[in-house]
C-alpha atoms as a PDB file:
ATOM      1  CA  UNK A   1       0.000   0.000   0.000  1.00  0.00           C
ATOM      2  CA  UNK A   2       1.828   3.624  -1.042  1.00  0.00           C
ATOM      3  CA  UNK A   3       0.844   6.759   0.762  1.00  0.00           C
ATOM      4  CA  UNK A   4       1.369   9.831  -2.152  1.00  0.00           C
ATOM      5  CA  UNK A   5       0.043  13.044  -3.243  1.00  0.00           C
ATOM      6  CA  UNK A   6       0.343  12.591  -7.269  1.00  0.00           C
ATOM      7  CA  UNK A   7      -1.710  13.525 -10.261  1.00  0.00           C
ATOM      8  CA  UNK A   8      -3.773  10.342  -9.867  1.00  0.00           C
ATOM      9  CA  UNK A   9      -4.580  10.833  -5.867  1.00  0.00           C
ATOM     10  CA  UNK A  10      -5.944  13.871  -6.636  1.00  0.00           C
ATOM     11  CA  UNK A  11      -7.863  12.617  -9.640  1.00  0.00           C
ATOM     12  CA  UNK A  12      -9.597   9.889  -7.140  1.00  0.00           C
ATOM     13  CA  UNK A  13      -9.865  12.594  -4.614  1.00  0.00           C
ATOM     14  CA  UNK A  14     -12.054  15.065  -6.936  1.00  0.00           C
ATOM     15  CA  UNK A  15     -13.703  12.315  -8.471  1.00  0.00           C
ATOM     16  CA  UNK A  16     -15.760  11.365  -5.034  1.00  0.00           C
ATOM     17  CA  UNK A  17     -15.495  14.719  -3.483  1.00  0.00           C
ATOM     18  CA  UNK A  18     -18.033  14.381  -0.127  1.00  0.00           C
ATOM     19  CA  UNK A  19     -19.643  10.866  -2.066  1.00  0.00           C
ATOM     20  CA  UNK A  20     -17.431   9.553   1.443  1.00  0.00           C
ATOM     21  CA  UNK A  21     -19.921  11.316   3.354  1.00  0.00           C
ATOM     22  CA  UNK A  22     -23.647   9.777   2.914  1.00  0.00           C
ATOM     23  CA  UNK A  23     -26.035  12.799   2.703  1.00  0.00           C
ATOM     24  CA  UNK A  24     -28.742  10.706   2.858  1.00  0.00           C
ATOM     25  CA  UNK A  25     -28.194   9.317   6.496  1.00  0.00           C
ATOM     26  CA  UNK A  26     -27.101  12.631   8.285  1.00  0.00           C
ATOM     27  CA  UNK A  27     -26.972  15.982   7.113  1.00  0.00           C
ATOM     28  CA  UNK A  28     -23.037  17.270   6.756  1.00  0.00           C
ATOM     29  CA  UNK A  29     -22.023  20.441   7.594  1.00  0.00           C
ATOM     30  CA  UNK A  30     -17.727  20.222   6.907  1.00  0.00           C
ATOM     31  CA  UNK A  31     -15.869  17.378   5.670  1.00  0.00           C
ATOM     32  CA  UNK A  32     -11.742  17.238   5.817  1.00  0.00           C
ATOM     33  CA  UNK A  33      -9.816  14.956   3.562  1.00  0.00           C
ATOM     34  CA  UNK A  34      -6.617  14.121   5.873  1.00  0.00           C
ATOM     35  CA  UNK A  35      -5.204  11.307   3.535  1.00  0.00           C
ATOM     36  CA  UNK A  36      -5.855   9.575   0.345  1.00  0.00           C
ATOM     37  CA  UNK A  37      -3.571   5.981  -0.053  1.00  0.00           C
ATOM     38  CA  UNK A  38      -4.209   4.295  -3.527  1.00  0.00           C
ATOM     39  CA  UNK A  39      -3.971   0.936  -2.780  1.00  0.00           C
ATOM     40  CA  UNK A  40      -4.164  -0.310  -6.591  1.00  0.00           C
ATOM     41  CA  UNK A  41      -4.278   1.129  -9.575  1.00  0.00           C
ATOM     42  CA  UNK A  42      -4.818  -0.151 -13.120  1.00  0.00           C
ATOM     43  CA  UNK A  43      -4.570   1.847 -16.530  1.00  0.00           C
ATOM     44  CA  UNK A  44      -5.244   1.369 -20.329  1.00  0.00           C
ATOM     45  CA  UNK A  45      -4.927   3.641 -23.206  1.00  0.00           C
ATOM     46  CA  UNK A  46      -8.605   4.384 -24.924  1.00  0.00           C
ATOM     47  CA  UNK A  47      -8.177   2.885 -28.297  1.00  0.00           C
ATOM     48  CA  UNK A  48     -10.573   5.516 -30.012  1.00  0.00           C
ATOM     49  CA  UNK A  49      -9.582   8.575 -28.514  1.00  0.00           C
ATOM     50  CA  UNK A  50      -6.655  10.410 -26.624  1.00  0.00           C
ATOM     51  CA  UNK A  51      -7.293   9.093 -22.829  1.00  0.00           C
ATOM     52  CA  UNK A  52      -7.440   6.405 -20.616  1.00  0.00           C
ATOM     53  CA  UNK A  53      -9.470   3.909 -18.166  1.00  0.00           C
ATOM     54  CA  UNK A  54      -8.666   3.257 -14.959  1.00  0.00           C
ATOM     55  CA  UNK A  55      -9.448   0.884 -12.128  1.00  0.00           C
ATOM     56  CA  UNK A  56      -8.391   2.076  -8.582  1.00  0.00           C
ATOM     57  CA  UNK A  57      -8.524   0.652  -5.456  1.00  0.00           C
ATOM     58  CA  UNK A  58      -8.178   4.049  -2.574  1.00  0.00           C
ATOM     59  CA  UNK A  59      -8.598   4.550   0.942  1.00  0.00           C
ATOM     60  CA  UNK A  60      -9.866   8.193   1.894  1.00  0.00           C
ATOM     61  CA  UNK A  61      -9.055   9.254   5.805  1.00  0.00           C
ATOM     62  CA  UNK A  62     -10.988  12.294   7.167  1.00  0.00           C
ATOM     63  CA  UNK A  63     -13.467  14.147   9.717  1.00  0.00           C
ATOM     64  CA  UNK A  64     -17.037  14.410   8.939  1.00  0.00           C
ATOM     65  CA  UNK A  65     -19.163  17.248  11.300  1.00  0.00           C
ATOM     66  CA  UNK A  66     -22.889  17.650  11.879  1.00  0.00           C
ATOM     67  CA  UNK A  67     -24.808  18.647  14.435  1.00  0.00           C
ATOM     68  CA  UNK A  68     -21.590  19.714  16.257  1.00  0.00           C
ATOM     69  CA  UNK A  69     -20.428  16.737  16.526  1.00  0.00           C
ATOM     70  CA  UNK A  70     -17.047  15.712  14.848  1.00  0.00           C
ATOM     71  CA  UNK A  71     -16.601  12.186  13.156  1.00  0.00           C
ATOM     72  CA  UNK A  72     -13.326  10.346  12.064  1.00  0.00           C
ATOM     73  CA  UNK A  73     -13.759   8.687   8.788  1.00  0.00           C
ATOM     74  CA  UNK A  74     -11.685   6.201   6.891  1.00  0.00           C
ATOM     75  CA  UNK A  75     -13.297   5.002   3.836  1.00  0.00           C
ATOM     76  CA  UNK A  76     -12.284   2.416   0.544  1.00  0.00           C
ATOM     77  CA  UNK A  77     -13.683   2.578  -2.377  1.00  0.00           C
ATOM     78  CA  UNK A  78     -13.120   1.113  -5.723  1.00  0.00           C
ATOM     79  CA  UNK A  79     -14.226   2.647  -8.800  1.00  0.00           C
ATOM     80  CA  UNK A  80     -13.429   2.506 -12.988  1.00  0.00           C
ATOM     81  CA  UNK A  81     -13.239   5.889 -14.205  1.00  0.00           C
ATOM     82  CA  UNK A  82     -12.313   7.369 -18.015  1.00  0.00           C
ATOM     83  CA  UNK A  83      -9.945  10.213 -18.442  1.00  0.00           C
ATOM     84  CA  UNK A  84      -9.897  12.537 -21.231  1.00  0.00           C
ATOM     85  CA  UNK A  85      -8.444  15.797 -22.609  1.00  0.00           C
ATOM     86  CA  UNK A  86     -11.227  18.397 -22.592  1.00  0.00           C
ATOM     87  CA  UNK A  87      -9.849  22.072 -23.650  1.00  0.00           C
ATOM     88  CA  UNK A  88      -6.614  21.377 -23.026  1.00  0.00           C
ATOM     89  CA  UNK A  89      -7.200  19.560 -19.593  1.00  0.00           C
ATOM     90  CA  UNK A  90      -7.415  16.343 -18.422  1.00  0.00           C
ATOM     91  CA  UNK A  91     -10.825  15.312 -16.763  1.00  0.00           C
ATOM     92  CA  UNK A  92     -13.085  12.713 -15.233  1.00  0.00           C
ATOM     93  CA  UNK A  93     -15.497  12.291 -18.225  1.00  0.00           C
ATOM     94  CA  UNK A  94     -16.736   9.394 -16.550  1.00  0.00           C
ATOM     95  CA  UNK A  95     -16.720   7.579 -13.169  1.00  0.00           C
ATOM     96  CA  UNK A  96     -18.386   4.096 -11.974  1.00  0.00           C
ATOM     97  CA  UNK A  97     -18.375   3.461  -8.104  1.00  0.00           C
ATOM     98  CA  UNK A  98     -18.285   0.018  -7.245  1.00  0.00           C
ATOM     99  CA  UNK A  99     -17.903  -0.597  -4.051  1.00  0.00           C
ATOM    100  CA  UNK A 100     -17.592   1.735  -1.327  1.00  0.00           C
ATOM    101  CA  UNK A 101     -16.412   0.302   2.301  1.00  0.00           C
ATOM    102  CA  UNK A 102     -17.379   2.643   5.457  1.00  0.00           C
ATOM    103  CA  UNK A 103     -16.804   0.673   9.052  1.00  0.00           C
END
């Protein structure tokens, strides 16, 4: 398991944004990301376009707050996600969660 801050991490990171916090069971008022470790991470080139796929494995450490109260967090989820070029960036044009682990 590597601990980094890299191009992917942050990818993963603004991919799920709060989706670690369920806004369906509590109301959140502030969420802190503390850590993000990819724990796997797969790639292939899109054959039709500039781009790739990817299949990532990542655990997402943090605090969750509502109703005053403040919440540790550590999360895993695995999703497949497609990266393209858009404007001259690179972007999540597409993201499938899969599984999403909260004990």
């Amino acid at each position: 398991m590597s601990r980094f801050a890299s191009p992917l991490a942050l990818l993963l990171l603004a991919a799920v944004g709060a989706r670690g916090v369920r806004a369906d069971a509590i109301v959140v008022t502030r969420a802190r990301v503390r850590s993000v470790e990819v724990e796997e991470a797969a790639t292939h080139e899109l054959e039709e376009s500039d781009g790739f796929d990817a299949r990532c494995v990542w655990t997402v450490a943090g605090s969750v707050g509502h109703w005053g109260c403040i919440h540790q967090r550590r999360n895993r989820y695995t999703a497949e996600f497609t990266v393209r070029p858009v404007d001259g960036t690179w972007k999540i044009t597409d993201l499938e969660l899969l599984d999403e682990e909260r004990p």
